[in-house]
Protein backbone atom coordinates (compact mmCIF):
# COMPACT_ATOMS: atom_id res chain seq x y z
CA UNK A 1 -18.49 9.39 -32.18
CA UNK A 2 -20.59 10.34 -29.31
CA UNK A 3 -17.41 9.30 -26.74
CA UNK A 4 -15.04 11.45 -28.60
CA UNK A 5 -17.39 14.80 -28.40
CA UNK A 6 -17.56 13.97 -24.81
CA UNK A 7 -13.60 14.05 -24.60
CA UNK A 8 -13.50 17.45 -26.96
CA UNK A 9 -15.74 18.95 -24.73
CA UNK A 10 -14.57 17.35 -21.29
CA UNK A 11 -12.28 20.21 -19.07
CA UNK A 12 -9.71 19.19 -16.90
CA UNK A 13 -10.13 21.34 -13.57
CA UNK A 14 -6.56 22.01 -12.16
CA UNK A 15 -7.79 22.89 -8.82
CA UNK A 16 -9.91 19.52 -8.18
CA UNK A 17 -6.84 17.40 -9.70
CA UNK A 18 -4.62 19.02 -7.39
CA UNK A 19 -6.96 18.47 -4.36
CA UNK A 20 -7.51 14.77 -5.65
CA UNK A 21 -3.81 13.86 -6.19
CA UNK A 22 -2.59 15.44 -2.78
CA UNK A 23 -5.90 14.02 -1.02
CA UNK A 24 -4.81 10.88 0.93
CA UNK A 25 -7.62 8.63 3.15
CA UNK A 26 -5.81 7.44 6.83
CA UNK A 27 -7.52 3.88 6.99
CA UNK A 28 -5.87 2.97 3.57
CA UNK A 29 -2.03 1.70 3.75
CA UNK A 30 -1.64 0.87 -0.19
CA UNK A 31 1.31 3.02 -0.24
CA UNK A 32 2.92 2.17 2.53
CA UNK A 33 3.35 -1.25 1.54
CA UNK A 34 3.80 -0.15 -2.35
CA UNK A 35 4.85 3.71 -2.75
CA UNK A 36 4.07 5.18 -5.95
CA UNK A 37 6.29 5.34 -8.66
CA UNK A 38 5.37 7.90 -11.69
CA UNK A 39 5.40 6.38 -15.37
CA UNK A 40 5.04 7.90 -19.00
CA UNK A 41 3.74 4.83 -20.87
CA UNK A 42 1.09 2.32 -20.12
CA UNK A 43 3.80 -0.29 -20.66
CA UNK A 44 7.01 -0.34 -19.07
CA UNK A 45 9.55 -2.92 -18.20
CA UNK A 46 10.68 -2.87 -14.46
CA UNK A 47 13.52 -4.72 -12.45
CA UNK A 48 12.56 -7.60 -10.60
CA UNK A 49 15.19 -7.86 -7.27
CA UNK A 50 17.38 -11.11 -7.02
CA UNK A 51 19.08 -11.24 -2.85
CA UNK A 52 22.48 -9.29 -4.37
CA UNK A 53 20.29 -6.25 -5.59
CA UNK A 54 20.15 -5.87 -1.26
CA UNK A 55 23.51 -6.47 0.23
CA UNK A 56 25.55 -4.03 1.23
CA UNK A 57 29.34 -4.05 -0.82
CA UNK A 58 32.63 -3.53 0.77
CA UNK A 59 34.08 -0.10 -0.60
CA UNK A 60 37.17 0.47 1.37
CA UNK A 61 40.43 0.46 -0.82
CA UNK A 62 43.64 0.41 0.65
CA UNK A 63 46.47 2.92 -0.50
CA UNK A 64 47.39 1.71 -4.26
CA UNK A 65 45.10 -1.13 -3.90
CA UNK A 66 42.73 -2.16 -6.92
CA UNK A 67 39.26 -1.01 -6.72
CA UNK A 68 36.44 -3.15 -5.06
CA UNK A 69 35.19 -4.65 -8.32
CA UNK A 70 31.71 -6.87 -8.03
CA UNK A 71 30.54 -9.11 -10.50
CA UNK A 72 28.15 -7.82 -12.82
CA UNK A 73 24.55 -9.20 -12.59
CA UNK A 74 21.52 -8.59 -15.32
CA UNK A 75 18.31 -7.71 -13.96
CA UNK A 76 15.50 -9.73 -14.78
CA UNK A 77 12.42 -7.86 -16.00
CA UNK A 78 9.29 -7.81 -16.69
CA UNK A 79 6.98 -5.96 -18.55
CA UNK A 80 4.17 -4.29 -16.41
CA UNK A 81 0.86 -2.38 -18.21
CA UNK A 82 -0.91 0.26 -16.05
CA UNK A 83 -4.44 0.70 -16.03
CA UNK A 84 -7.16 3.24 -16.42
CA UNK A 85 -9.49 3.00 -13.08
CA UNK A 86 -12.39 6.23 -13.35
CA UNK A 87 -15.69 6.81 -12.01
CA UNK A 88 -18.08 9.85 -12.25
CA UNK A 89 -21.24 11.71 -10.56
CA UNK A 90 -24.08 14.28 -12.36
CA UNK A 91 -24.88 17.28 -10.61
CA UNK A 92 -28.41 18.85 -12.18
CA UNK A 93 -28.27 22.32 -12.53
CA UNK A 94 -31.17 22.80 -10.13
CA UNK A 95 -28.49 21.59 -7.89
CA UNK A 96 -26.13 24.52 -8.21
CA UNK A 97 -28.61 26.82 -8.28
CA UNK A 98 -29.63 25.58 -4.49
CA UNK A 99 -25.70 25.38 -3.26
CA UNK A 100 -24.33 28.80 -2.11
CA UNK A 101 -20.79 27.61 -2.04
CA UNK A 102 -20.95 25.13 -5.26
CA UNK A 103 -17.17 25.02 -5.82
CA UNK A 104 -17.31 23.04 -1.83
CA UNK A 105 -19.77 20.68 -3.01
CA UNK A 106 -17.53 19.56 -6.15
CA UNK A 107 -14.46 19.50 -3.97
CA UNK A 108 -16.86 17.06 -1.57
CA UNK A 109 -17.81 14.94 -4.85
CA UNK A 110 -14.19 15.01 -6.26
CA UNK A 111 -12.41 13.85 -2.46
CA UNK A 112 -15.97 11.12 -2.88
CA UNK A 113 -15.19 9.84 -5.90
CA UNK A 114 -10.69 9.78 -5.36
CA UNK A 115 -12.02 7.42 -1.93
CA UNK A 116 -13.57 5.36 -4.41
CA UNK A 117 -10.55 5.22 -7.01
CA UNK A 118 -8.31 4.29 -3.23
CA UNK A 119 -10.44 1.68 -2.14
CA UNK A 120 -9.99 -0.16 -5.37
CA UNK A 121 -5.76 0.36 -5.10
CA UNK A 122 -6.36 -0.54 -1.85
CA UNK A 123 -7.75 -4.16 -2.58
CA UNK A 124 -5.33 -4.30 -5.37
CA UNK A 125 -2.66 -4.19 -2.96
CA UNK A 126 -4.51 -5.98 -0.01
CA UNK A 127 -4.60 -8.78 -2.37
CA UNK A 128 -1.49 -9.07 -3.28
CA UNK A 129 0.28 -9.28 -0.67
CA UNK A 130 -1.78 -11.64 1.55
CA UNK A 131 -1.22 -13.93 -1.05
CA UNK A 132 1.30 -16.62 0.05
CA UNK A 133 2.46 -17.80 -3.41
CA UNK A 134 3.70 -14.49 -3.92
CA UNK A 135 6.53 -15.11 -1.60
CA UNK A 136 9.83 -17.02 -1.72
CA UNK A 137 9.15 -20.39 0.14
CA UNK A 138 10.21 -20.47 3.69
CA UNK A 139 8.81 -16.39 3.86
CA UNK A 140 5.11 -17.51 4.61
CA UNK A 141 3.57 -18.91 8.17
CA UNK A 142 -0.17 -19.99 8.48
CA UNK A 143 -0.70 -19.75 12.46
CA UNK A 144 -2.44 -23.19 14.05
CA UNK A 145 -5.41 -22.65 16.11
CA UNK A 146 -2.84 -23.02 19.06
CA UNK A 147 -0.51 -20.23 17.90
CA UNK A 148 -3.57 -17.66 17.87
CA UNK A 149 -3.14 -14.81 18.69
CA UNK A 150 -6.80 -13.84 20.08
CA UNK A 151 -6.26 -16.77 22.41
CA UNK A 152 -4.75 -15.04 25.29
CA UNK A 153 -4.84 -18.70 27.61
CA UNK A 154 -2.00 -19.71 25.23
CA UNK A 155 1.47 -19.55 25.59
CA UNK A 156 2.40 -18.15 22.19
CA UNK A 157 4.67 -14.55 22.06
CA UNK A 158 3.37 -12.96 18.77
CA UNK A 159 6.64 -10.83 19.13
CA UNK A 160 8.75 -13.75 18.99
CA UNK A 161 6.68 -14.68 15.82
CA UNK A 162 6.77 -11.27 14.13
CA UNK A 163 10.55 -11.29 15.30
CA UNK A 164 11.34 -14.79 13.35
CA UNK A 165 9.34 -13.61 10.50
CA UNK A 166 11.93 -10.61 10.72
CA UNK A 167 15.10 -12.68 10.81
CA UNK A 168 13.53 -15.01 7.99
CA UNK A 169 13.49 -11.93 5.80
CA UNK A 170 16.86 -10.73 6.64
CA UNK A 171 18.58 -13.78 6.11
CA UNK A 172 16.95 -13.81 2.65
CA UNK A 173 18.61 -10.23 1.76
CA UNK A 174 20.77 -8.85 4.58
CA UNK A 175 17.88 -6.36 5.64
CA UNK A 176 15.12 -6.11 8.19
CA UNK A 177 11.81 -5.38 7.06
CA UNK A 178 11.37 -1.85 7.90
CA UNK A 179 7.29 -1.54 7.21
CA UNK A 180 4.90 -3.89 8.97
CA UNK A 181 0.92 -4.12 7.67
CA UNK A 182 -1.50 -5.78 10.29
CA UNK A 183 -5.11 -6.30 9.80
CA UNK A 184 -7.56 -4.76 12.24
CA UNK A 185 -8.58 -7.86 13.67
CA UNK A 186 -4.99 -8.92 14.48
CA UNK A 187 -4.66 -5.24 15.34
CA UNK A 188 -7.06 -5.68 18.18
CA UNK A 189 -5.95 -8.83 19.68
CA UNK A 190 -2.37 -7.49 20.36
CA UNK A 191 -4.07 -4.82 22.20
CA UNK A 192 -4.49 -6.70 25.20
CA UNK A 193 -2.52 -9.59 24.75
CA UNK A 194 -0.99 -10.50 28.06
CA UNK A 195 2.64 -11.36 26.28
CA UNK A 196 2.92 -7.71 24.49
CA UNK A 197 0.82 -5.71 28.10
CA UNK A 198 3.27 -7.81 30.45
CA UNK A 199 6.55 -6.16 28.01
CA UNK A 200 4.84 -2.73 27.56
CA UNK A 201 4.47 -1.94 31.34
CA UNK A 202 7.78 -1.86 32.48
CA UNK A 203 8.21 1.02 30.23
CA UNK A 204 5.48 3.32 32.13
CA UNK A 205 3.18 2.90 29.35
CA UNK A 206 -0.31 1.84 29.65
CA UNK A 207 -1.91 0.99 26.61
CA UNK A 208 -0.58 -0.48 23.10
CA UNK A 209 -0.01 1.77 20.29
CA UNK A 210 1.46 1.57 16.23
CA UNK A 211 4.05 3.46 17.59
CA UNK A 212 4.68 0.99 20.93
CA UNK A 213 4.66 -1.88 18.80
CA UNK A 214 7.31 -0.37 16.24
CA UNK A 215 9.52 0.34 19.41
CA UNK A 216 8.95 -3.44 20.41
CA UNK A 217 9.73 -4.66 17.18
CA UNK A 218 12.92 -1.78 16.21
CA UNK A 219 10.64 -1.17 12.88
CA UNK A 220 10.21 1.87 11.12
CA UNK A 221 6.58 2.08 10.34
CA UNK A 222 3.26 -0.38 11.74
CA UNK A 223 0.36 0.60 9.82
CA UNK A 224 -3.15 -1.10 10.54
CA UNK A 225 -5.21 -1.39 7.39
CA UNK A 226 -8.92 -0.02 8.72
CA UNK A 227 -10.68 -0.62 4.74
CA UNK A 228 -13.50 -2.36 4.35
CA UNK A 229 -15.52 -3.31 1.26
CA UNK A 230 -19.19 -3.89 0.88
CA UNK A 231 -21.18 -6.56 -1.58
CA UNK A 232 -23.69 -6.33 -3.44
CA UNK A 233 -26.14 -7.83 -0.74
CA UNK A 234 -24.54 -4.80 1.76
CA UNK A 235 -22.53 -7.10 3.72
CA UNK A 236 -19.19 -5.78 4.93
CA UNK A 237 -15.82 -7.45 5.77
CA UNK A 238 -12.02 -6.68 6.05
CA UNK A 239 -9.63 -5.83 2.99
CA UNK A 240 -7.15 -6.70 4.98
CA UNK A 241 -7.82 -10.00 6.54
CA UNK A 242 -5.86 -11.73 9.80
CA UNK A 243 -2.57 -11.37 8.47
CA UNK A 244 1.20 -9.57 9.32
CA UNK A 245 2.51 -8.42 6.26
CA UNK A 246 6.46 -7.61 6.88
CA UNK A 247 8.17 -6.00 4.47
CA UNK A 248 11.33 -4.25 3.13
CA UNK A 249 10.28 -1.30 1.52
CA UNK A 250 11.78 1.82 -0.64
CA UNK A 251 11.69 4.41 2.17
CA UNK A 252 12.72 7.63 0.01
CA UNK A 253 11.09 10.29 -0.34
CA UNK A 254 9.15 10.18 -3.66
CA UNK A 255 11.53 12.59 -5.79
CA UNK A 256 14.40 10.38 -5.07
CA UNK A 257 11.75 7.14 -5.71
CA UNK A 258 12.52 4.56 -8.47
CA UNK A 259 11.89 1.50 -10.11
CA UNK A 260 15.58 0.71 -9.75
CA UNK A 261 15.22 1.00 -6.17
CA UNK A 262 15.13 -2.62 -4.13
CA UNK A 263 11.58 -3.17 -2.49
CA UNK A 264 9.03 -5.80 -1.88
CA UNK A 265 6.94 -3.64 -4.58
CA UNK A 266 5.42 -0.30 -6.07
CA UNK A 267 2.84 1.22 -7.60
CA UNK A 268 3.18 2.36 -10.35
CA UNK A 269 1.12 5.52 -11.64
CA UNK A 270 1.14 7.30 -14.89
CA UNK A 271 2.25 10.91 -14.55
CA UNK A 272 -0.27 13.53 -13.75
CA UNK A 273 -2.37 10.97 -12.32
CA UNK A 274 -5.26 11.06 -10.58
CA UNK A 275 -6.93 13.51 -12.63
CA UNK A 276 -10.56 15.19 -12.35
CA UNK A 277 -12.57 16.29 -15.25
CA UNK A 278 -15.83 17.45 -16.13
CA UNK A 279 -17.97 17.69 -19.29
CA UNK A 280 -21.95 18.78 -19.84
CA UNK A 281 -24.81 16.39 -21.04
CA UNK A 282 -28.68 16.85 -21.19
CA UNK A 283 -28.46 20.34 -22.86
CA UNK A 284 -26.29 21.35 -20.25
CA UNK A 285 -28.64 20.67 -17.05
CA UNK A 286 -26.14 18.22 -16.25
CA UNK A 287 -22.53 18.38 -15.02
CA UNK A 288 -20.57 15.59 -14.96
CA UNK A 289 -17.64 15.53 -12.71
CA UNK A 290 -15.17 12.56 -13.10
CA UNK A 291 -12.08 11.47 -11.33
CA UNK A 292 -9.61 9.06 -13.45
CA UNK A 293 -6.69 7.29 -12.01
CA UNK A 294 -4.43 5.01 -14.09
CA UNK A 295 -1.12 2.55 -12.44
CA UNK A 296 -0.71 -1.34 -11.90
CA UNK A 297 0.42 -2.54 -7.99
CA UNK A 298 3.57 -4.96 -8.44
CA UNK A 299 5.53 -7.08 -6.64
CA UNK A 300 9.06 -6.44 -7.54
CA UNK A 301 11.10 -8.57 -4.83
CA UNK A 302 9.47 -11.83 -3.32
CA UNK A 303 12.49 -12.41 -1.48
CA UNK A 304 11.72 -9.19 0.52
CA UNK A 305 8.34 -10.04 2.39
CA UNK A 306 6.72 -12.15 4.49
CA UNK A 307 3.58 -13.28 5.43
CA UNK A 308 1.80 -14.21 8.68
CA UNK A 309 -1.58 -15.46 7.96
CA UNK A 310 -5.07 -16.12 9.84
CA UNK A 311 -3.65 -14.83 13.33
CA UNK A 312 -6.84 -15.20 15.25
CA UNK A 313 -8.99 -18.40 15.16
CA UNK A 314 -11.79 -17.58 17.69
């Protein structure tokens, strides 16, 4: 009883759900490894991509030729089930009364509490994809202690192993990845790895960049995933771990996004999500702002990723 007076009473501001769903965080890459797809139900079935959902069909017809017929092919599904994800702050009246510019502070707690709704997408993702049963066999490489790449007395090219993780992928579905996630830590060992320095400086440039390494590599997007999570005891470590994630993702822009679209995965997010509400409690000396977010991260093509884990051993 008490739960539903709190939702009769609850408002939904449309200025702080606006700010929230067009507020994005730079250290998080969630979406760039699975873009957001809007849904209308909790439950939905989605397509999961065989190698033929990729390759690219001869169309020409000849003059009074038959037409380029393909065999048809049923998409398996499966059924997916978003969920809800919120979290909320009090502000005491006494508070407001002490903020000149109130309506700043609640933007503050509502971009506070969306970082907190992203972190958790962001391990949702994170974990998914550094997972190595989550890719076709042959599309995952654990690195030996002599492949490291923080081991700059070794002989190993990390671009020739990105490059065959490439080629892997393509020869699984006719397509080059075209979005690679690093971790920091194997961020910061290509930085000044001899190999990647000794190919960067005949082109005038003097330090390595996202941007270098996509030239190096001919990708579209290299995104290093910054996040970090904290335990309970305060101790902090890396969402993303070690590990090259390489990927084949939907690159449209998100009116022309869709489940039916081939990609390693999605997000998917039910419409008019995030959203930011408040309600009153205590007699009204309290203001409760909350910031709701509901969507499930799947993989939807295993065939179009792969995985380099535990690049540094030092």
């Amino acid at each position: 009883m008490a739960e539903r007076r709190i939702d009769e009473l609850r408002m939904v501001d449309p200025v702080l759900t606006t700010l929230a769903q067009g507020y994005s965080n730079a250290a998080l890459v969630a979406d760039k490894l699975f873009p957001v797809v809007f849904v209308n139900k909790l439950k939905n079935k989605i397509p999961i991509f065989g190698k033929e959902a990729f390759l690219v069909r001869q169309t020409d017809r000849a003059i009074r030729a038959s037409s380029n017929r393909i065999p048809p092919y049923e998409f398996e599904m499966m059924t997916i089930e978003t969920r809800e994800r919120d979290i909320e702050t009090a502000i005491d009246y006494l508070e407001e009364d002490e903020t000149p510019t109130f309506f700043k502070l609640e933007q503050k707690i509502a971009k506070d509490l969306k970082d907190i709704l992203n972190l958790g997408w962001e391990k949702d993702a994170a974990s998914l994809a550094q997972d190595a049963t989550n890719y076709e066999i042959g599309l995952s490489q654990e690195l030996t202690s002599l492949e490291a790449f923080d081991d700059y007395e070794s002989t190993t090219d990390p671009i020739a192993i990105i490059r065959n993780a490439m080629s892997a992928v393509r020869a699984q579905i006719a397509k080059y990845p075209n979005v690679m996630i690093l971790g920091d830590s194997t961020y910061q060992a290509l930085l000044d790895h001899p190999k990647i320095l000794e190919r960067i400086k005949y082109n005038g440039l003097s330090k390595v960049t996202t941007s270098v390494l996509a030239q190096i590599l001919d990708l579209e997007q290299v995104h290093v995933g910054k996040a970090v999570e904290c335990d309970v005891d305060g101790v902090h470590s890396d969402i993303w771990q070690d590990n090259i994630v390489l990927a084949y993702v939907d690159d449209n822009q998100s009116n022309r996004r869709s489940e039916f679209n081939p990609s390693f995965g999605y997000t998917f997010r039910r419409e008019n999500m995030p959203e930011v509400d408040s309600y009153f409690e205590n007699g009204g000396k309290m203001k409760v702002v909350r910031c709701t977010d509901n969507y499930s991260v799947n993989l939807t093509s295993k065939a179009a990723g792969f995985l380099i884990k535990h690049t540094n051993h030092s």
